[in-house]
C-alpha atoms as a PDB file:
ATOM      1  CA  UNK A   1      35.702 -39.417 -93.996  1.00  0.00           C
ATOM      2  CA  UNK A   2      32.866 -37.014 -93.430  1.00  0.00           C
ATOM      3  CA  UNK A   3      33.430 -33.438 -94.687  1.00  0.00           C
ATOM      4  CA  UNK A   4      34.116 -31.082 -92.209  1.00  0.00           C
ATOM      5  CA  UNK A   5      31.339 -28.868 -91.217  1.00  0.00           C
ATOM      6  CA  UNK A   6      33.464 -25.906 -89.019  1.00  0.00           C
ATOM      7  CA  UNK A   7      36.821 -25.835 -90.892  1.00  0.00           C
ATOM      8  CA  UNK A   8      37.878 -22.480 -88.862  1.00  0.00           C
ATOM      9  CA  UNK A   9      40.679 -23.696 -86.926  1.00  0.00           C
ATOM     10  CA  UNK A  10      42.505 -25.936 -89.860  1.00  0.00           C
ATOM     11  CA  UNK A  11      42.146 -22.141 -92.095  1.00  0.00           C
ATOM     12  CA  UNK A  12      43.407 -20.250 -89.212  1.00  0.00           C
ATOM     13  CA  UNK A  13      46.842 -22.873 -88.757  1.00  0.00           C
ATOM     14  CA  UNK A  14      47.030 -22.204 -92.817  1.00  0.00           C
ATOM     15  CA  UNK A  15      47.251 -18.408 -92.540  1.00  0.00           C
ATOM     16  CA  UNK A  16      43.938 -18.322 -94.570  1.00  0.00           C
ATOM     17  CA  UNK A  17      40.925 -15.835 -93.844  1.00  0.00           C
ATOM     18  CA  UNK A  18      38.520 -16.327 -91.384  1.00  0.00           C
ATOM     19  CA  UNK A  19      35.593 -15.053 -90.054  1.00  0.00           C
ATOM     20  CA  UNK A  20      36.632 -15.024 -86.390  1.00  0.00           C
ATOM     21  CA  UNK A  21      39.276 -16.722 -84.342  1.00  0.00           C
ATOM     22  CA  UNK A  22      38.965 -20.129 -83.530  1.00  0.00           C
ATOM     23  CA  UNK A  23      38.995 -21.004 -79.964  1.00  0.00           C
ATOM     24  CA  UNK A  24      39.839 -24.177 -78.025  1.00  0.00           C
ATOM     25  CA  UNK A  25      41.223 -24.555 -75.089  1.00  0.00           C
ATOM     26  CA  UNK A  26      44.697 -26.723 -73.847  1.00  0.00           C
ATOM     27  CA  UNK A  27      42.701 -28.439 -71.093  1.00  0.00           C
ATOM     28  CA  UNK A  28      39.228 -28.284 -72.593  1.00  0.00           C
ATOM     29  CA  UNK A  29      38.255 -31.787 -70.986  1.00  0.00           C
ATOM     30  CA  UNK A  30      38.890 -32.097 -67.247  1.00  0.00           C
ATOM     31  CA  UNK A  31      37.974 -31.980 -63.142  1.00  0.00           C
ATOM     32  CA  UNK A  32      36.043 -28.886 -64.233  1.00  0.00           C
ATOM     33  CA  UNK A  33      33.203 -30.395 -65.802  1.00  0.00           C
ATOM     34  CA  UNK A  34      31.050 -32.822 -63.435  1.00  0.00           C
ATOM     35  CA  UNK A  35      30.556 -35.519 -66.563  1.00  0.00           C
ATOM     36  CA  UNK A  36      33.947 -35.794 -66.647  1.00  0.00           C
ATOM     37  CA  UNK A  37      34.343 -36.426 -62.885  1.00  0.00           C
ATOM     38  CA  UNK A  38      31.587 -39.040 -63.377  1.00  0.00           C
ATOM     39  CA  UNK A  39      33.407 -40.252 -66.324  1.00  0.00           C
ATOM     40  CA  UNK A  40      36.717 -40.722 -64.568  1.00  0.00           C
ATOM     41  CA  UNK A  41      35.444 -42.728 -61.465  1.00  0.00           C
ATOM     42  CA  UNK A  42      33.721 -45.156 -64.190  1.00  0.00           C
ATOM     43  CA  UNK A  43      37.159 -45.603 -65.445  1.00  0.00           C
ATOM     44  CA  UNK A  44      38.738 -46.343 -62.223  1.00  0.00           C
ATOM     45  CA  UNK A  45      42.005 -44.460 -62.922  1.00  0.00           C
ATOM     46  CA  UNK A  46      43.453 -42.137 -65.051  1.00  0.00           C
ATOM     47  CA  UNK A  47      45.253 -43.867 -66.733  1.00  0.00           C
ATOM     48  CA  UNK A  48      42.487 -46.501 -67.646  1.00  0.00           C
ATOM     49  CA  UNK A  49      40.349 -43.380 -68.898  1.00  0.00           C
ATOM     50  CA  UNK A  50      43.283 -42.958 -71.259  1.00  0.00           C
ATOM     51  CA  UNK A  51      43.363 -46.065 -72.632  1.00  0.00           C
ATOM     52  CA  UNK A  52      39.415 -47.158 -73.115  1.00  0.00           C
ATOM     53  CA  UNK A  53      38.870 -45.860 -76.502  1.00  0.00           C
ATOM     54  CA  UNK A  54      35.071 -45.322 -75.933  1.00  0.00           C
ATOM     55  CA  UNK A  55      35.601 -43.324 -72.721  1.00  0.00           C
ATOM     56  CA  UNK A  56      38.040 -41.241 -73.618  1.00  0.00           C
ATOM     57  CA  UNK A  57      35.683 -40.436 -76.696  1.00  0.00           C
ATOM     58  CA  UNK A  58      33.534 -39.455 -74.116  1.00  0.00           C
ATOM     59  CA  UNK A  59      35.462 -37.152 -72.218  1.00  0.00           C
ATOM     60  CA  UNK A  60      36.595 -35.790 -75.858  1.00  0.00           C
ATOM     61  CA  UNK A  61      33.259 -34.886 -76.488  1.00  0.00           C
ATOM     62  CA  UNK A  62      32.270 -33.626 -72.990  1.00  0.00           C
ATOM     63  CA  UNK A  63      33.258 -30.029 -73.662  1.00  0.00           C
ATOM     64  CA  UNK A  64      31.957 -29.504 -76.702  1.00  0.00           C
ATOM     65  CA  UNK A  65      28.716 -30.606 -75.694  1.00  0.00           C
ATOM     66  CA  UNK A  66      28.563 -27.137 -74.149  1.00  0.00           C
ATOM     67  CA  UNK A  67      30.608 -24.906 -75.454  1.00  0.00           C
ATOM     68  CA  UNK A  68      30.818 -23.847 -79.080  1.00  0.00           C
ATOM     69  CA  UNK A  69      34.398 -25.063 -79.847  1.00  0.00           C
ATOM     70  CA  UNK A  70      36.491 -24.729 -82.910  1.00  0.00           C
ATOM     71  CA  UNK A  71      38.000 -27.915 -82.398  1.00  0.00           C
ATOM     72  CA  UNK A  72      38.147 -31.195 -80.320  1.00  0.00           C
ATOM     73  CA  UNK A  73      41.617 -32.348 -78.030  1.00  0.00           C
ATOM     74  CA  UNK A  74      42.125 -36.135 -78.214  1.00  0.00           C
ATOM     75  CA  UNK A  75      42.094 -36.867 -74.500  1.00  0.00           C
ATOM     76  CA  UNK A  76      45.209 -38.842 -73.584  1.00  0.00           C
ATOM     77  CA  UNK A  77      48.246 -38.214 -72.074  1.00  0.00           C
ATOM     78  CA  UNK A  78      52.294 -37.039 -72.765  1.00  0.00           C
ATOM     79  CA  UNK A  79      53.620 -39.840 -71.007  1.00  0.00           C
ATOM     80  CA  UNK A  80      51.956 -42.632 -72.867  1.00  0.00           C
ATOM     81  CA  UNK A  81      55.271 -42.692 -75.196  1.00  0.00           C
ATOM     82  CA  UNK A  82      57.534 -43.413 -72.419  1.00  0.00           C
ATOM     83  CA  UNK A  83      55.058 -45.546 -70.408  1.00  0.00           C
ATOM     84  CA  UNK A  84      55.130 -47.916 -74.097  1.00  0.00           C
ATOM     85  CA  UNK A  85      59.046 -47.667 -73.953  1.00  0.00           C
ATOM     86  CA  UNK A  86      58.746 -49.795 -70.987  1.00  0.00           C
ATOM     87  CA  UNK A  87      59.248 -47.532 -67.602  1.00  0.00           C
ATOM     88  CA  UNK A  88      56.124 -48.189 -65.942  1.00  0.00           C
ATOM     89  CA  UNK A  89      53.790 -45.310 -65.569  1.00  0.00           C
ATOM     90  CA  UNK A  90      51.591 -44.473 -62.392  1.00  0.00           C
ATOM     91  CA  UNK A  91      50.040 -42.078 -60.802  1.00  0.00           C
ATOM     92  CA  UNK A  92      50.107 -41.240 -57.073  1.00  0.00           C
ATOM     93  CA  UNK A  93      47.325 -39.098 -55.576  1.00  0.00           C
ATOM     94  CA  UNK A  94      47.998 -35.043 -55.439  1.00  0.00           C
ATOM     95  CA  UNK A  95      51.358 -36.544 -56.652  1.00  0.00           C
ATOM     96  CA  UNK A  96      50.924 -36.640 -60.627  1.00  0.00           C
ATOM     97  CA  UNK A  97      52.712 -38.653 -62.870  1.00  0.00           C
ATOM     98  CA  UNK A  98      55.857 -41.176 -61.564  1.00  0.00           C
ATOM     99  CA  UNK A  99      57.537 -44.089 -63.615  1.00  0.00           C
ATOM    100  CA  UNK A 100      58.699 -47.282 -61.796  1.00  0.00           C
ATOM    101  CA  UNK A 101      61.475 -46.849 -64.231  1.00  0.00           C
ATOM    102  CA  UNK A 102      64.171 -44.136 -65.125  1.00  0.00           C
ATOM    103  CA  UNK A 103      66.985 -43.439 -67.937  1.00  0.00           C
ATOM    104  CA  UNK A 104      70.118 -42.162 -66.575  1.00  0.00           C
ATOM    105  CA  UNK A 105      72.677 -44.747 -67.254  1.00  0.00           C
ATOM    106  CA  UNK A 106      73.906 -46.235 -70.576  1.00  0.00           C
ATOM    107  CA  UNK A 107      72.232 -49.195 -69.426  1.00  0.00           C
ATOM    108  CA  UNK A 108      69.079 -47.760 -68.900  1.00  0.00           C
ATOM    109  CA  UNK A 109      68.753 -46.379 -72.757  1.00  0.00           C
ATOM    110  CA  UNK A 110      69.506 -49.959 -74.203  1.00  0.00           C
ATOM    111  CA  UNK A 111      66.587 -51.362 -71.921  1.00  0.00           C
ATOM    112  CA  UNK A 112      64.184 -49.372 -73.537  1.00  0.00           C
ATOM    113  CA  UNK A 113      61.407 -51.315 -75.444  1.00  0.00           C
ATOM    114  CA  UNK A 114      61.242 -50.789 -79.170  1.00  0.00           C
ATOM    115  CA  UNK A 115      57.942 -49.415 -80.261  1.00  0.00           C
ATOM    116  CA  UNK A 116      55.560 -49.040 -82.805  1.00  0.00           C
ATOM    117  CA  UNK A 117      52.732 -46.534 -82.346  1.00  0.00           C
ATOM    118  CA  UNK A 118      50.517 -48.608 -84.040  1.00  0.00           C
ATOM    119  CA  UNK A 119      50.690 -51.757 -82.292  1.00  0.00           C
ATOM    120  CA  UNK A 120      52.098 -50.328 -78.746  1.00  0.00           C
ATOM    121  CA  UNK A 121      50.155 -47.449 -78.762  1.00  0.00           C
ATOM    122  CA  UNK A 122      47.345 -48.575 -80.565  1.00  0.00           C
ATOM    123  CA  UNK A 123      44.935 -47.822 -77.803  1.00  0.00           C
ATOM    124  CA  UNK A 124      45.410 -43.982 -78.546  1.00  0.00           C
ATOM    125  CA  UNK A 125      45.088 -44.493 -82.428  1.00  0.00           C
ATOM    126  CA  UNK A 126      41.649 -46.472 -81.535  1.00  0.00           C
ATOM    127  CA  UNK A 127      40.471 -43.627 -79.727  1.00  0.00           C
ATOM    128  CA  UNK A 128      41.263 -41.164 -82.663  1.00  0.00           C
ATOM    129  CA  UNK A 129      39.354 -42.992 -85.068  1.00  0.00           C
ATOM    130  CA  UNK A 130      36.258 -43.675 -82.123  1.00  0.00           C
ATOM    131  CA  UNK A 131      36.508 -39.208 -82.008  1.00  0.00           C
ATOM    132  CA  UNK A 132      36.059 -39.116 -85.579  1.00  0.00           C
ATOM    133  CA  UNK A 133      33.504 -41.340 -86.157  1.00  0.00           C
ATOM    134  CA  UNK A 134      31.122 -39.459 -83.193  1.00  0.00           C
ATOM    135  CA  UNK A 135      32.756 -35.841 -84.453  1.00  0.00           C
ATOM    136  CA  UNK A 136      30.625 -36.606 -87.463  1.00  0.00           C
ATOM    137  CA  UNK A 137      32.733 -33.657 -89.175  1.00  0.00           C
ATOM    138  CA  UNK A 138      31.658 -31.142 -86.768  1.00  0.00           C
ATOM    139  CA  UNK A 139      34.865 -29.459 -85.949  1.00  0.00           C
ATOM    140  CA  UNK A 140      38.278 -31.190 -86.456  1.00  0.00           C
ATOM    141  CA  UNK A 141      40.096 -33.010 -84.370  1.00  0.00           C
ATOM    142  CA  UNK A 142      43.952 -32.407 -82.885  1.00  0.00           C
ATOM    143  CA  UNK A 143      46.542 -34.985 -82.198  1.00  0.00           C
ATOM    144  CA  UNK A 144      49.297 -34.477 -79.314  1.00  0.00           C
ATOM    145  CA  UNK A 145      52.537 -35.585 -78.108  1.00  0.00           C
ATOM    146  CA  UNK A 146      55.208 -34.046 -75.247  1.00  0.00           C
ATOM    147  CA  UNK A 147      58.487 -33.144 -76.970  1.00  0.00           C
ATOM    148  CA  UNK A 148      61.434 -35.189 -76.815  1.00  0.00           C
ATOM    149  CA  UNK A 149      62.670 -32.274 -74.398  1.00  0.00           C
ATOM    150  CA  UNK A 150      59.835 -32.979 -71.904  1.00  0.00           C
ATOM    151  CA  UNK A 151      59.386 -36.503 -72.055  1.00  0.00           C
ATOM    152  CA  UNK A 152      63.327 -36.817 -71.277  1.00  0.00           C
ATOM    153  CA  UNK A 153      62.782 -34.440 -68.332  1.00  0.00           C
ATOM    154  CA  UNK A 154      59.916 -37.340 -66.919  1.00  0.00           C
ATOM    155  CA  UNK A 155      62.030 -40.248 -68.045  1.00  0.00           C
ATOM    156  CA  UNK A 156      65.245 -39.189 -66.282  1.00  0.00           C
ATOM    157  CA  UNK A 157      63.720 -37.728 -62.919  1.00  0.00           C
ATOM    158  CA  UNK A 158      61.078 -40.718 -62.748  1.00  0.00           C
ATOM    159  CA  UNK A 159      57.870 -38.271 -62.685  1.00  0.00           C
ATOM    160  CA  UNK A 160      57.948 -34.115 -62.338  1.00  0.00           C
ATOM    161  CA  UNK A 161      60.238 -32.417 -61.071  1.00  0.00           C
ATOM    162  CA  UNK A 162      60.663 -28.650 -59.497  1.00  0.00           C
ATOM    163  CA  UNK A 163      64.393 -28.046 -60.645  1.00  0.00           C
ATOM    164  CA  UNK A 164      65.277 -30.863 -62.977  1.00  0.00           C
ATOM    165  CA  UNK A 165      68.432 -31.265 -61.278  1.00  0.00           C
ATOM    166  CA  UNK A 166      69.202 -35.021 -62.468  1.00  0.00           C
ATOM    167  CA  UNK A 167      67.981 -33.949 -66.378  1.00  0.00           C
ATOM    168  CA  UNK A 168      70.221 -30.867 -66.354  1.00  0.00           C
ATOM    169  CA  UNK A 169      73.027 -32.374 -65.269  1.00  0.00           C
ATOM    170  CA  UNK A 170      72.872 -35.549 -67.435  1.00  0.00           C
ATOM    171  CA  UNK A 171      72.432 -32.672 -70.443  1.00  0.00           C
ATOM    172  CA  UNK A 172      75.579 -31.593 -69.348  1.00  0.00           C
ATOM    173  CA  UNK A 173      78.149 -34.285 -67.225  1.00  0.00           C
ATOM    174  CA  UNK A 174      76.671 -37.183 -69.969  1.00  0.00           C
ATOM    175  CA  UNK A 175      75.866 -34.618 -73.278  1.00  0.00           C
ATOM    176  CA  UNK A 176      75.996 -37.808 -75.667  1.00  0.00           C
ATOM    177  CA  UNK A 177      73.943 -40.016 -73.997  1.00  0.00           C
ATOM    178  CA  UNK A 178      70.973 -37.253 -73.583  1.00  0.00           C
ATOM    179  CA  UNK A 179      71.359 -36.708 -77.295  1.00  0.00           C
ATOM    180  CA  UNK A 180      70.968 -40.604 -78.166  1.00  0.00           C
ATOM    181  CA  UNK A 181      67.866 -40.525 -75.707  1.00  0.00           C
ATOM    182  CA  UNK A 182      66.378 -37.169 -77.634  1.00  0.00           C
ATOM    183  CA  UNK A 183      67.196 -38.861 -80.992  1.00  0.00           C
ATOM    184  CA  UNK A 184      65.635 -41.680 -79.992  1.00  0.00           C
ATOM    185  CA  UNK A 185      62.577 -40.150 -78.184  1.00  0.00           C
ATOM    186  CA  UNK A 186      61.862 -38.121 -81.529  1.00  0.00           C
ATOM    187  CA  UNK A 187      61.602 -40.647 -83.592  1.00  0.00           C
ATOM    188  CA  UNK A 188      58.978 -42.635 -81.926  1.00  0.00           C
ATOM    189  CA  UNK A 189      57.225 -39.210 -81.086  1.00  0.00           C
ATOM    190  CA  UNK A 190      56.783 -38.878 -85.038  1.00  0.00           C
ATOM    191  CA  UNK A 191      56.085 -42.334 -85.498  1.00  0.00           C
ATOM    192  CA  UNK A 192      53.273 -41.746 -82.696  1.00  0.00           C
ATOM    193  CA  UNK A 193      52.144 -38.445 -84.580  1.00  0.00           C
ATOM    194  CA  UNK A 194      52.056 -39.950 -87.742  1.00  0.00           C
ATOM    195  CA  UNK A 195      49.649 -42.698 -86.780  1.00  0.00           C
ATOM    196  CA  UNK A 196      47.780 -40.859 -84.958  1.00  0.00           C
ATOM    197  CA  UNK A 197      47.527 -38.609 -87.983  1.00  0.00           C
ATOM    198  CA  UNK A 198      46.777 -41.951 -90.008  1.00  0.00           C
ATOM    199  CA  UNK A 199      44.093 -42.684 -87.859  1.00  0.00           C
ATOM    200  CA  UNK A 200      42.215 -39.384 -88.291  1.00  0.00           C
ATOM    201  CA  UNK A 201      43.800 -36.530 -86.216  1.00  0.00           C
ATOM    202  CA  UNK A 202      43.775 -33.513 -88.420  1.00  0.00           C
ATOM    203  CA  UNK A 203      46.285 -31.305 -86.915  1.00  0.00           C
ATOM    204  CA  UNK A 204      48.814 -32.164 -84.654  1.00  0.00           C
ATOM    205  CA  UNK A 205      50.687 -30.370 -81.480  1.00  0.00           C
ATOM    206  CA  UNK A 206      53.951 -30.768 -79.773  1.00  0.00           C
ATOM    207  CA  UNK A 207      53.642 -29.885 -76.521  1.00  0.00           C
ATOM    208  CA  UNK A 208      57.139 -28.728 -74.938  1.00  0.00           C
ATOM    209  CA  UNK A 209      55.916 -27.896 -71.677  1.00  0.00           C
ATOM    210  CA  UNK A 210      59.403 -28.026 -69.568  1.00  0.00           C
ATOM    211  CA  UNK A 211      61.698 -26.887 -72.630  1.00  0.00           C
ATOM    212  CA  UNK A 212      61.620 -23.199 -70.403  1.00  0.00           C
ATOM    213  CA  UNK A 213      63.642 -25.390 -68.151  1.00  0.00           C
ATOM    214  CA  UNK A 214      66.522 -24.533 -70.574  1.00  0.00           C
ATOM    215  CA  UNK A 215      68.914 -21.631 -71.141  1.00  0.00           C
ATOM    216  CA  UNK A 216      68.612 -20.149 -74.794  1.00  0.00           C
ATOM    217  CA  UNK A 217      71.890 -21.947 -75.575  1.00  0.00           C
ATOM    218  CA  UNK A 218      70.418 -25.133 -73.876  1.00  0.00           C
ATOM    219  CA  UNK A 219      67.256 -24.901 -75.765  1.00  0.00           C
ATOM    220  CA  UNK A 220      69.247 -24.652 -79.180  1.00  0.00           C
ATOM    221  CA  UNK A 221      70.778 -27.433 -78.120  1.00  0.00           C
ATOM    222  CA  UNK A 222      68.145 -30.126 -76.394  1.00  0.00           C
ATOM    223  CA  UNK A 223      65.312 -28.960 -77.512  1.00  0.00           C
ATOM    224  CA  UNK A 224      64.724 -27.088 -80.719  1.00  0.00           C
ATOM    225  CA  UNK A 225      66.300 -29.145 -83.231  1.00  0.00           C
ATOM    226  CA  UNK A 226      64.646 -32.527 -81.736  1.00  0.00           C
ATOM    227  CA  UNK A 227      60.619 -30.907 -82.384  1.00  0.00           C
ATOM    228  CA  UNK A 228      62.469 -30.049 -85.999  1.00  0.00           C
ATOM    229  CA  UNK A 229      63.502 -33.576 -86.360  1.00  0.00           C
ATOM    230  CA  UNK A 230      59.891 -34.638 -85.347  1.00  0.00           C
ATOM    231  CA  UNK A 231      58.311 -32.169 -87.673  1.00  0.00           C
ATOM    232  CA  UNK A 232      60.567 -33.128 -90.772  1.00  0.00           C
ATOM    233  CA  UNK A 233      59.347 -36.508 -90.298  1.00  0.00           C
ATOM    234  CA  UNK A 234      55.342 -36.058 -90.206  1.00  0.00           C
ATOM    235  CA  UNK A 235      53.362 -36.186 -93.582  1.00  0.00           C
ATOM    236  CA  UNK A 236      51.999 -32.752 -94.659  1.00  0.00           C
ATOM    237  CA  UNK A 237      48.880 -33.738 -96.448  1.00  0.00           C
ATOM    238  CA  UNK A 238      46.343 -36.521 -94.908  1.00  0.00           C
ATOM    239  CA  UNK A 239      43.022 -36.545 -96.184  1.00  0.00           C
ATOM    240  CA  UNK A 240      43.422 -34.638 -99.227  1.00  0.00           C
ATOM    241  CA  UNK A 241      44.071 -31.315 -97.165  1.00  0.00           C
ATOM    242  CA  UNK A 242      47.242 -30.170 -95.284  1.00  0.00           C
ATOM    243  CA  UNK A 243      47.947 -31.624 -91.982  1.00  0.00           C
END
């Protein structure tokens, strides 16, 4: 791999000195930016900018093009983990993200597809290595998933959700069954991670966006120990340097 030319944000997640703080933002590509609007109708959907590997480069380089980043977002999506366990994601306009599919039964949990992040999600891990190659070792690049947490939440409403009344009470009329689906949602998330670290992502982020959902008792409980499941399970060095 090339060597990295702007190595500020990797020292700053290692607690070493730096010369200023990195900046990047969560949504650096997006609606924003009128390349990216152009970008998104050559797609045709969303989702199909997700999954072309050169176009989703594209909109991965977009901001940086710009602005002086300290670091490049692979441009995907959360929900591509549950959409390759089989439930069928869509999007609906000004509705955001719904699944044709849902886990609330027993049933539903064994229907799930195995994966392997490789092969099922192999489209992201293409896109990775396509961001690396054009990065040219500019600034790094970071990898994403959702949480178990907030994948569940999408998985057992069928898309997003203002109260999370059907996850909340599955967490607590059917407590076993939401910890077999958070079990089983962590390990694919680190199997997804770790490719995606395989294919070139040099740091990595969980993002539990509805774990404030929870009580502090219910975070202990559904949350927390499923991203340190995830995180016990991720290699720590790629690259010859600390992921």
């Amino acid at each position: 791999m090339t060597e990295l030319k702007n190595d500020r944000f990797l020292r700053a997640l290692l607690r070493q000195p730096v010369d200023r703080t990195p900046i990047w933002m969560m949504r650096q590509a997006g609606r924003y930016l009128p390349e990216y609007r152009a970008t998104r109708k050559q797609a045709g959907s969303f989702l199909d900018l997700c999954k072309n590997a050169e176009l989703a480069c594209e909109v991965t380089l977009q901001p940086l093009r710009r602005y002086p980043m300290d670091a490049a977002i692979l441009f995907s999506d959360i929900l591509t983990v549950p959409d390759a366990l089989g439930l069928g994601l869509y999007f609906e306009e000004g509705e955001g993200p719904r699944f044709r599919k849902t886990v609330r039964s027993e049933a539903d949990l064994a229907g799930l597809n195995d994966i392997v992040a490789e092969d099922d999600l192999g489209y992201v891990m293409s896109a990775v290595r396509t961001i690396r190659r054009e990065l040219n070792g500019d600034v790094p690049l970071i990898g994403f998933s959702g949480s178990p947490w907030t994948l569940a939440t999408y998985m057992v409403e069928g898309g997003g959700s203002k109260d999370f009344a059907r996850v909340k009470a599955m967490a607590y009329d059917k407590p076993e069954l939401m910890h077999r689906l958070l079990t089983l949602l962590a390990d694919a998330v680190a199997d997804y991670l770790s490719a995606q670290i395989r294919a070139g992502a040099q740091a990595v982020q969980i993002f539990d966006t509805w774990g404030g959902s929870l009580s502090a008792a219910g975070y202990r409980e559904f949350s927390l120990p499923y991203m340190q499941r995830v995180i016990s399970r991720l290699p720590s060095e790629a690259e010859g340097r600390a992921v």
